[in-house]
C-alpha atoms as a PDB file:
ATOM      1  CA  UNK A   1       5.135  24.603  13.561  1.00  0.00           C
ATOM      2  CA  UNK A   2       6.332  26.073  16.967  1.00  0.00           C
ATOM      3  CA  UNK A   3       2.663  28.081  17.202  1.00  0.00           C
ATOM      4  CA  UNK A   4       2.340  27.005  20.490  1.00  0.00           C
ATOM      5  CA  UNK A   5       4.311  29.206  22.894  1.00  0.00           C
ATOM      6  CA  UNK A   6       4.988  28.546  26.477  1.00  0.00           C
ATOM      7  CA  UNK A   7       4.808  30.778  29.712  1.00  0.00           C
ATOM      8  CA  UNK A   8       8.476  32.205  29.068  1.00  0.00           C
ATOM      9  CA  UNK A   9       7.664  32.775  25.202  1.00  0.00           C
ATOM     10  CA  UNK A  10       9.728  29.482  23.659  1.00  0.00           C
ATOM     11  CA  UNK A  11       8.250  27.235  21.075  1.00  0.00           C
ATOM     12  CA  UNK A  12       7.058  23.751  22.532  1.00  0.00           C
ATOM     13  CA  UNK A  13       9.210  20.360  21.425  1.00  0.00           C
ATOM     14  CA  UNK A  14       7.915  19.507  18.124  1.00  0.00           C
ATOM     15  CA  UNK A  15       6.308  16.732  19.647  1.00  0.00           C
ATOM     16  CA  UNK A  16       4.544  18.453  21.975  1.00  0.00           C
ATOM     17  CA  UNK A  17       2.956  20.497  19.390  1.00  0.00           C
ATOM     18  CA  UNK A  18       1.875  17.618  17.470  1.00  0.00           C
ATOM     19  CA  UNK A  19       0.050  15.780  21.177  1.00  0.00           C
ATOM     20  CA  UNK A  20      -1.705  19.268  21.270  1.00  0.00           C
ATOM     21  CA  UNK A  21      -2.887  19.247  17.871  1.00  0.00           C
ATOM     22  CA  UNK A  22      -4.201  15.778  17.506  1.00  0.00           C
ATOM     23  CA  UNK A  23      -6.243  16.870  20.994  1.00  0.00           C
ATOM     24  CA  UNK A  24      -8.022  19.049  19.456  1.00  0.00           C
ATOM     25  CA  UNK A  25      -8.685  17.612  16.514  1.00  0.00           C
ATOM     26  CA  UNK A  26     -10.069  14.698  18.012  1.00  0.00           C
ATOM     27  CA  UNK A  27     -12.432  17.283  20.012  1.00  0.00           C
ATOM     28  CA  UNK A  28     -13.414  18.399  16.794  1.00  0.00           C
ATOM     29  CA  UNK A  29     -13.667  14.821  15.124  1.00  0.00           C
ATOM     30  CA  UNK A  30     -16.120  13.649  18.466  1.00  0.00           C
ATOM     31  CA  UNK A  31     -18.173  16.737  17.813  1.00  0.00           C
ATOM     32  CA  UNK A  32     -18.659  15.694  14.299  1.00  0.00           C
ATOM     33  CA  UNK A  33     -16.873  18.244  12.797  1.00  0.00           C
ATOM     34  CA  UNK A  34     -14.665  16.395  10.447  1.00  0.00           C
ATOM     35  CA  UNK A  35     -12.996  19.520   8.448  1.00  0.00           C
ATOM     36  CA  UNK A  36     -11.871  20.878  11.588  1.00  0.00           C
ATOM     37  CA  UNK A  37     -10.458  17.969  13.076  1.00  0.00           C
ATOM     38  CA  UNK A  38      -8.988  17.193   9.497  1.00  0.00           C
ATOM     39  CA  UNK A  39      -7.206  20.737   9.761  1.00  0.00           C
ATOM     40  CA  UNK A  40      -5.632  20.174  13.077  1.00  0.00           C
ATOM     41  CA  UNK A  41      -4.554  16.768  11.962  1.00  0.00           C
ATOM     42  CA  UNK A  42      -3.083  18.233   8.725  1.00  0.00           C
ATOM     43  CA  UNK A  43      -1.067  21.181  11.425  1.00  0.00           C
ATOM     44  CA  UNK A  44       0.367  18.346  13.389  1.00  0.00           C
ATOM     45  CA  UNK A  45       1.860  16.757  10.597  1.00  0.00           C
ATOM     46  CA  UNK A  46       3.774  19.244   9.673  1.00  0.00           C
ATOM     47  CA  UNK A  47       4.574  20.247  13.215  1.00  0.00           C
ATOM     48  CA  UNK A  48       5.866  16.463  13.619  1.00  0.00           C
ATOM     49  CA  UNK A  49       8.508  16.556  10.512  1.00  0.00           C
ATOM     50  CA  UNK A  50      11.447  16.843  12.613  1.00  0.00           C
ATOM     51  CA  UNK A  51      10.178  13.802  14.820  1.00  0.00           C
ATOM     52  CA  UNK A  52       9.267  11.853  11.419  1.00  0.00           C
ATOM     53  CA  UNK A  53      12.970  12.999  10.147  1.00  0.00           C
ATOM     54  CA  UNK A  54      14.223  11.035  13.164  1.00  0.00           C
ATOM     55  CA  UNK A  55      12.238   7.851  12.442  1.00  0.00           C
ATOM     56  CA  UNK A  56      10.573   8.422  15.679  1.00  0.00           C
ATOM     57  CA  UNK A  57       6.839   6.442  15.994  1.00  0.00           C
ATOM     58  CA  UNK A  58       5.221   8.808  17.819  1.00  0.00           C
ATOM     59  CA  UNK A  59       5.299  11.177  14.425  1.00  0.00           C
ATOM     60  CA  UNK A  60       2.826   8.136  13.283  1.00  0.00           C
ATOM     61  CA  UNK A  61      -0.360   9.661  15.391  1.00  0.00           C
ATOM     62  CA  UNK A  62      -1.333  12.417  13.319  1.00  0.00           C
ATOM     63  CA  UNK A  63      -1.145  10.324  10.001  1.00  0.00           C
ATOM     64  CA  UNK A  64      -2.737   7.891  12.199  1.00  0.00           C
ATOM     65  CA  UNK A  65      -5.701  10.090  13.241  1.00  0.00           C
ATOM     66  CA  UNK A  66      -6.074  11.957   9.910  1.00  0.00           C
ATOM     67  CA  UNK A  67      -6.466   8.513   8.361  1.00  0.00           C
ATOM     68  CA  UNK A  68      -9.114   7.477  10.840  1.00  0.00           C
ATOM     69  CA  UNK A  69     -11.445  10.911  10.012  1.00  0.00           C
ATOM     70  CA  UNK A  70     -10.936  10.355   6.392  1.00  0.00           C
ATOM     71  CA  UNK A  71     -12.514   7.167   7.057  1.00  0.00           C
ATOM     72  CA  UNK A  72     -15.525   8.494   8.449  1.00  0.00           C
ATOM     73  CA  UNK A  73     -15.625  11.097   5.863  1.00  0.00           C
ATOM     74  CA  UNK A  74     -15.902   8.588   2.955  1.00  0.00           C
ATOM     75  CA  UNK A  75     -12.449   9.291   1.589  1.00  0.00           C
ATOM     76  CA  UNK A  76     -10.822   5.571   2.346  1.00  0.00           C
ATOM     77  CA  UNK A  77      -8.299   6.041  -0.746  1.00  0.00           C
ATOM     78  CA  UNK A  78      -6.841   8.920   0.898  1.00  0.00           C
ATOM     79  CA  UNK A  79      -6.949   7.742   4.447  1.00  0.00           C
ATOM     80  CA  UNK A  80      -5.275   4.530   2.978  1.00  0.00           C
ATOM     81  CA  UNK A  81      -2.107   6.716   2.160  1.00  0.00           C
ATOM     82  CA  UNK A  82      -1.785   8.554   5.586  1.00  0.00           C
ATOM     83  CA  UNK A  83      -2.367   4.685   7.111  1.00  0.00           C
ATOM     84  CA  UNK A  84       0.728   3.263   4.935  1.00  0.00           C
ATOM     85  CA  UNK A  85       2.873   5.985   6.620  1.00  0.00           C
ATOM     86  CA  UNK A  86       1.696   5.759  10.429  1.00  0.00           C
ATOM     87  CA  UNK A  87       2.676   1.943  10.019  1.00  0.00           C
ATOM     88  CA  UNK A  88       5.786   2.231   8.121  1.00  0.00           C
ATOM     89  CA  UNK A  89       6.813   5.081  10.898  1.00  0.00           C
ATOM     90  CA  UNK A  90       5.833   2.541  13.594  1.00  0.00           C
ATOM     91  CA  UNK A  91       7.075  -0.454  12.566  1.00  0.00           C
ATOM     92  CA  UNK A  92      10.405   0.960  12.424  1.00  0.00           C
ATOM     93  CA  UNK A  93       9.858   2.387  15.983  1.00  0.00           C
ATOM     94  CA  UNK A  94       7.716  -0.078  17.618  1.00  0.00           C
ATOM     95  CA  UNK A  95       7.933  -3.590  15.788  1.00  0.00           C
ATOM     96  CA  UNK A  96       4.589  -5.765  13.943  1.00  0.00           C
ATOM     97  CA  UNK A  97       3.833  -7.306  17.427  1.00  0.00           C
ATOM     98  CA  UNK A  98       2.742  -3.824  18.865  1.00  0.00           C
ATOM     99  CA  UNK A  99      -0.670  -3.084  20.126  1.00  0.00           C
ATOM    100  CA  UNK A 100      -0.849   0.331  18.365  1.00  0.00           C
ATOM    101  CA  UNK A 101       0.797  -1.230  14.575  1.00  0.00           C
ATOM    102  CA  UNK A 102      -1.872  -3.675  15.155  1.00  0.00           C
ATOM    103  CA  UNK A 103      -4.936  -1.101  15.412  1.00  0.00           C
ATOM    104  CA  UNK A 104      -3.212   0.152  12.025  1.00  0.00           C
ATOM    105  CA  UNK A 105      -3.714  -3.042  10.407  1.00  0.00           C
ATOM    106  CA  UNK A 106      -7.295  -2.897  11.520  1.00  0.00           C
ATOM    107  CA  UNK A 107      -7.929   0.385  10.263  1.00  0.00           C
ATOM    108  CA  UNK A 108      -6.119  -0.588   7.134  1.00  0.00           C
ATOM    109  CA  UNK A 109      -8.035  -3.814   6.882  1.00  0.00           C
ATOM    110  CA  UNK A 110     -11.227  -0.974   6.772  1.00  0.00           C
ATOM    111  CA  UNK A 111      -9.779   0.982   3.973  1.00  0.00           C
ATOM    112  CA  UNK A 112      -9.535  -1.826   1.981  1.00  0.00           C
ATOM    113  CA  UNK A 113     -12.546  -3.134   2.788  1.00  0.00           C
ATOM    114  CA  UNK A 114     -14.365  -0.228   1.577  1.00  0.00           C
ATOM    115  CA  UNK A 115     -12.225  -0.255  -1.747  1.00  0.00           C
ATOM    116  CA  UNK A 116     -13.187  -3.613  -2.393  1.00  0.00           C
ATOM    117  CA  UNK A 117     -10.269  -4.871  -2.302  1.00  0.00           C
ATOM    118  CA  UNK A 118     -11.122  -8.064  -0.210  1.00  0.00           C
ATOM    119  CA  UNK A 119      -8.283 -10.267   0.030  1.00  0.00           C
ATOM    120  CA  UNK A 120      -6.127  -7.306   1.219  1.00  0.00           C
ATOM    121  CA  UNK A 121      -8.558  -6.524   3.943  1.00  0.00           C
ATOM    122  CA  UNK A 122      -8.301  -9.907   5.121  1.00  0.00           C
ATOM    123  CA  UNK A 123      -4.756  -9.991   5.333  1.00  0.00           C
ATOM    124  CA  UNK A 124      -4.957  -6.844   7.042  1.00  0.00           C
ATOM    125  CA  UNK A 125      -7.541  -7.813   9.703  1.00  0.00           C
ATOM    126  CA  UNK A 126      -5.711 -11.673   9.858  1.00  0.00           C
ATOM    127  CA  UNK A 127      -2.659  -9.468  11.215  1.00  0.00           C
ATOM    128  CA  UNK A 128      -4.561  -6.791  13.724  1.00  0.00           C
ATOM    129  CA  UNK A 129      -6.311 -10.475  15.118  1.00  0.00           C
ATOM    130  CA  UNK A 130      -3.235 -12.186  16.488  1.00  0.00           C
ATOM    131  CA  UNK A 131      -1.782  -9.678  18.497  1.00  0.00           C
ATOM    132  CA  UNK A 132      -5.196  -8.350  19.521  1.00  0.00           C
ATOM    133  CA  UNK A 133      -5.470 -12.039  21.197  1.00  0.00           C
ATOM    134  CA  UNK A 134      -2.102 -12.273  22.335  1.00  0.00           C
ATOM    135  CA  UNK A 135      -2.259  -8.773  24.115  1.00  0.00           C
ATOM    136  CA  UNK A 136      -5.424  -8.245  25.394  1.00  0.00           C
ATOM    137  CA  UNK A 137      -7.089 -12.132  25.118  1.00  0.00           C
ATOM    138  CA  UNK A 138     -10.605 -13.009  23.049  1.00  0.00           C
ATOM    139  CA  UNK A 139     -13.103 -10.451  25.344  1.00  0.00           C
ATOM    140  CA  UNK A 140     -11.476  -7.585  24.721  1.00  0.00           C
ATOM    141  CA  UNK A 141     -13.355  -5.022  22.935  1.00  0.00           C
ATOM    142  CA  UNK A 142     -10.665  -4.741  19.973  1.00  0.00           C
ATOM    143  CA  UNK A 143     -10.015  -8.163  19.701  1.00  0.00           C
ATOM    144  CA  UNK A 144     -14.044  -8.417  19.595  1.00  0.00           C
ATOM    145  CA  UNK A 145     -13.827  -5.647  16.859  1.00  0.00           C
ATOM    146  CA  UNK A 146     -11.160  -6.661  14.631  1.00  0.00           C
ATOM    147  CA  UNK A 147     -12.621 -10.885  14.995  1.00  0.00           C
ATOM    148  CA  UNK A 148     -16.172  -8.958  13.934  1.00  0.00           C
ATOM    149  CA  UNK A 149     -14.487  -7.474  11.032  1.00  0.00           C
ATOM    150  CA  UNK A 150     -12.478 -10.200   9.811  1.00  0.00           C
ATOM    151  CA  UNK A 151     -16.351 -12.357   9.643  1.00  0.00           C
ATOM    152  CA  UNK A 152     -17.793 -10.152   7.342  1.00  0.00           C
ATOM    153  CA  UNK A 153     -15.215  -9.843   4.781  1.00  0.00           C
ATOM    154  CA  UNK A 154     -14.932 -13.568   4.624  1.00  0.00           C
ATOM    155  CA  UNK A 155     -18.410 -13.740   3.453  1.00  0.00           C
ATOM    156  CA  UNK A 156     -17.229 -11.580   0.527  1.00  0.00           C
ATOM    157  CA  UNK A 157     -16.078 -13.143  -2.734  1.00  0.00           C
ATOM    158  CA  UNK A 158     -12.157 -13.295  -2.735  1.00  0.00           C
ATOM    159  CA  UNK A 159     -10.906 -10.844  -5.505  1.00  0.00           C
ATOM    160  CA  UNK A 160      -8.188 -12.623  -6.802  1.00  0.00           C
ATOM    161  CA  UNK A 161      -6.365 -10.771  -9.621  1.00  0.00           C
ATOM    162  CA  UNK A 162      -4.272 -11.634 -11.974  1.00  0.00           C
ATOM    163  CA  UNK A 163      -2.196  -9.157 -14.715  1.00  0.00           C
ATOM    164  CA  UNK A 164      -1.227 -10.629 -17.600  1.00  0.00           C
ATOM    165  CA  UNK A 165       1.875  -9.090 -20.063  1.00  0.00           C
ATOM    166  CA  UNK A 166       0.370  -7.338 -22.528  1.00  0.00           C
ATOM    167  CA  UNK A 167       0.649  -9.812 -25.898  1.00  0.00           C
ATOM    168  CA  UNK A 168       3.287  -9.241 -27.902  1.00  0.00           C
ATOM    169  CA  UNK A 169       3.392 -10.394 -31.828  1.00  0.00           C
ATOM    170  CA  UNK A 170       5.423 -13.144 -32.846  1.00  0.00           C
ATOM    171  CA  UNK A 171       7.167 -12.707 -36.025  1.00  0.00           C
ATOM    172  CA  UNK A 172       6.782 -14.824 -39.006  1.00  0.00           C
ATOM    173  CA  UNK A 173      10.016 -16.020 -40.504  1.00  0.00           C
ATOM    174  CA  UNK A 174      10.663 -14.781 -43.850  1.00  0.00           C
ATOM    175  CA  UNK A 175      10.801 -17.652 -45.813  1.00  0.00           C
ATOM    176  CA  UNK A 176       6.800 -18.090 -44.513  1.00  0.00           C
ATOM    177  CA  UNK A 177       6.285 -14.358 -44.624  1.00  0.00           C
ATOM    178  CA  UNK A 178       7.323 -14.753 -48.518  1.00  0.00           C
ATOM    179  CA  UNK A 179       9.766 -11.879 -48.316  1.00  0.00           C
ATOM    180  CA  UNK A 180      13.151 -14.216 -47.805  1.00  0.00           C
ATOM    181  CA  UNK A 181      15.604 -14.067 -51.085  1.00  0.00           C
ATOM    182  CA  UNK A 182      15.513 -17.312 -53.355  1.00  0.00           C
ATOM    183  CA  UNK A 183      18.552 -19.505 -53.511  1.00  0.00           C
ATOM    184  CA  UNK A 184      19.630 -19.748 -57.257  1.00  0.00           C
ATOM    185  CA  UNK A 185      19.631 -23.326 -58.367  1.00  0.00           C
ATOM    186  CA  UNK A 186      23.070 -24.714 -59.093  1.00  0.00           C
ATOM    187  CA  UNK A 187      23.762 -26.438 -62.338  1.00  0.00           C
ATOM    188  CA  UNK A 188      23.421 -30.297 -62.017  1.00  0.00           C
ATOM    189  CA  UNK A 189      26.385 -32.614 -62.823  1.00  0.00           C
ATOM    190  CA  UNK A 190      28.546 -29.752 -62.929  1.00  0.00           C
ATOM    191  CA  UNK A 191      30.674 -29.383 -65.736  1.00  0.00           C
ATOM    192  CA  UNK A 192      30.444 -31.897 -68.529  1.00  0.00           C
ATOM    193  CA  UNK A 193      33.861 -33.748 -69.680  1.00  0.00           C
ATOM    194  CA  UNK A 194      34.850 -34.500 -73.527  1.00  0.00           C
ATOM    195  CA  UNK A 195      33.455 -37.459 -75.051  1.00  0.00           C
ATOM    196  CA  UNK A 196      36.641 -39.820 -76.009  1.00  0.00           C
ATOM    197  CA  UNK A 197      36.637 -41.455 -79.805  1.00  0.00           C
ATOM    198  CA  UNK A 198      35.654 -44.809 -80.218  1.00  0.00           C
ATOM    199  CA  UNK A 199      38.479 -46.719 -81.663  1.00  0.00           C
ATOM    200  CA  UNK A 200      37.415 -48.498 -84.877  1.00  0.00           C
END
């Protein structure tokens, strides 16, 4: 943070820094240099901490664009992580209904897509879909994209799972069990009372 200088010799705004480093690394990232691109993504980050600190959404484009290239580079459990944080940061900032939480969603929706994790992905897309058609109407190119994806994972088997408690024994009652102490048997008739003589 604050390696960017200006013409008088003062560090740049945070955010600044952070529009500068995501620049570059998407130069890198359209020049197919992924590690690069990853790098400068990774710098902006940390250069945005303050701006994250503050809740601010704009701290959600580097975590944004580092999940993106971790897409590409066939890392989508990673990416997935960086994703959950640009939306958290943006819903807080920008609201669900927002164009840019929606391309989230989408790129989300991808993540899980490649984990397998189908029913998550559809959710994801399902979400991305209705704002991309209430902002920018059915022939836009991300509504086109996001409708596209949301087809082919619904030709995919649903993976519904379902976690069960792990079983726990039941214990047998001692008197089953055998191990339960025996009553002692009472005497019957309890205590016997003196015969009376017959009277001759």
């Amino acid at each position: 943070p604050g390696g960017f200088q200006d013409n008088e010799g003062e560090g740049l705004p945070p955010i600044v820094t952070v529009f500068f480093l995501v620049a570059i690394g998407s130069s890198f990232e359209s020049a197919g240099l992924d590690e690069m691109a990853i790098a400068c993504y990774s710098e902006a980050q940390a250069a945005g901490d303050p701006e994250e600190a503050q809740g601010s959404p704009d701290a959600a484009l580097s975590y944004s664009s580092l999940g993106s290239t971790l897409i590409h580079a066939g890392q989508p459990a990673v990416a997935l992580t960086h994703l959950r944080r640009a939306l958290k940061l943006r819903m807080m900032g920008l609201g669900e209904a927002h164009m840019d939480t929606a391309l989230l969603y989408n790129n989300i929706g991808a993540c899980y897509d490649l984990l397998d994790r189908v029913t998550e992905a559809m959710e994801s897309y399902q979400r991305a879909e209705d704002v991309f058609r209430f902002e920018f109407g059915l022939s836009h190119p991300r509504t086109s994209t996001v409708m596209r994806n949301l087809s082919k994972v619904r030709q995919r088997r649903l993976d519904f799972r379902v976690n069960f408690a792990p079983r726990v024994p039941t214990n047998c009652p001692p008197g089953l069990a055998g191990g339960g102490k025996k009553k002692k048997k009472g005497k019957k008739g309890g205590k016997k009372g003196k015969k009376g003589k017959k009277k001759k």
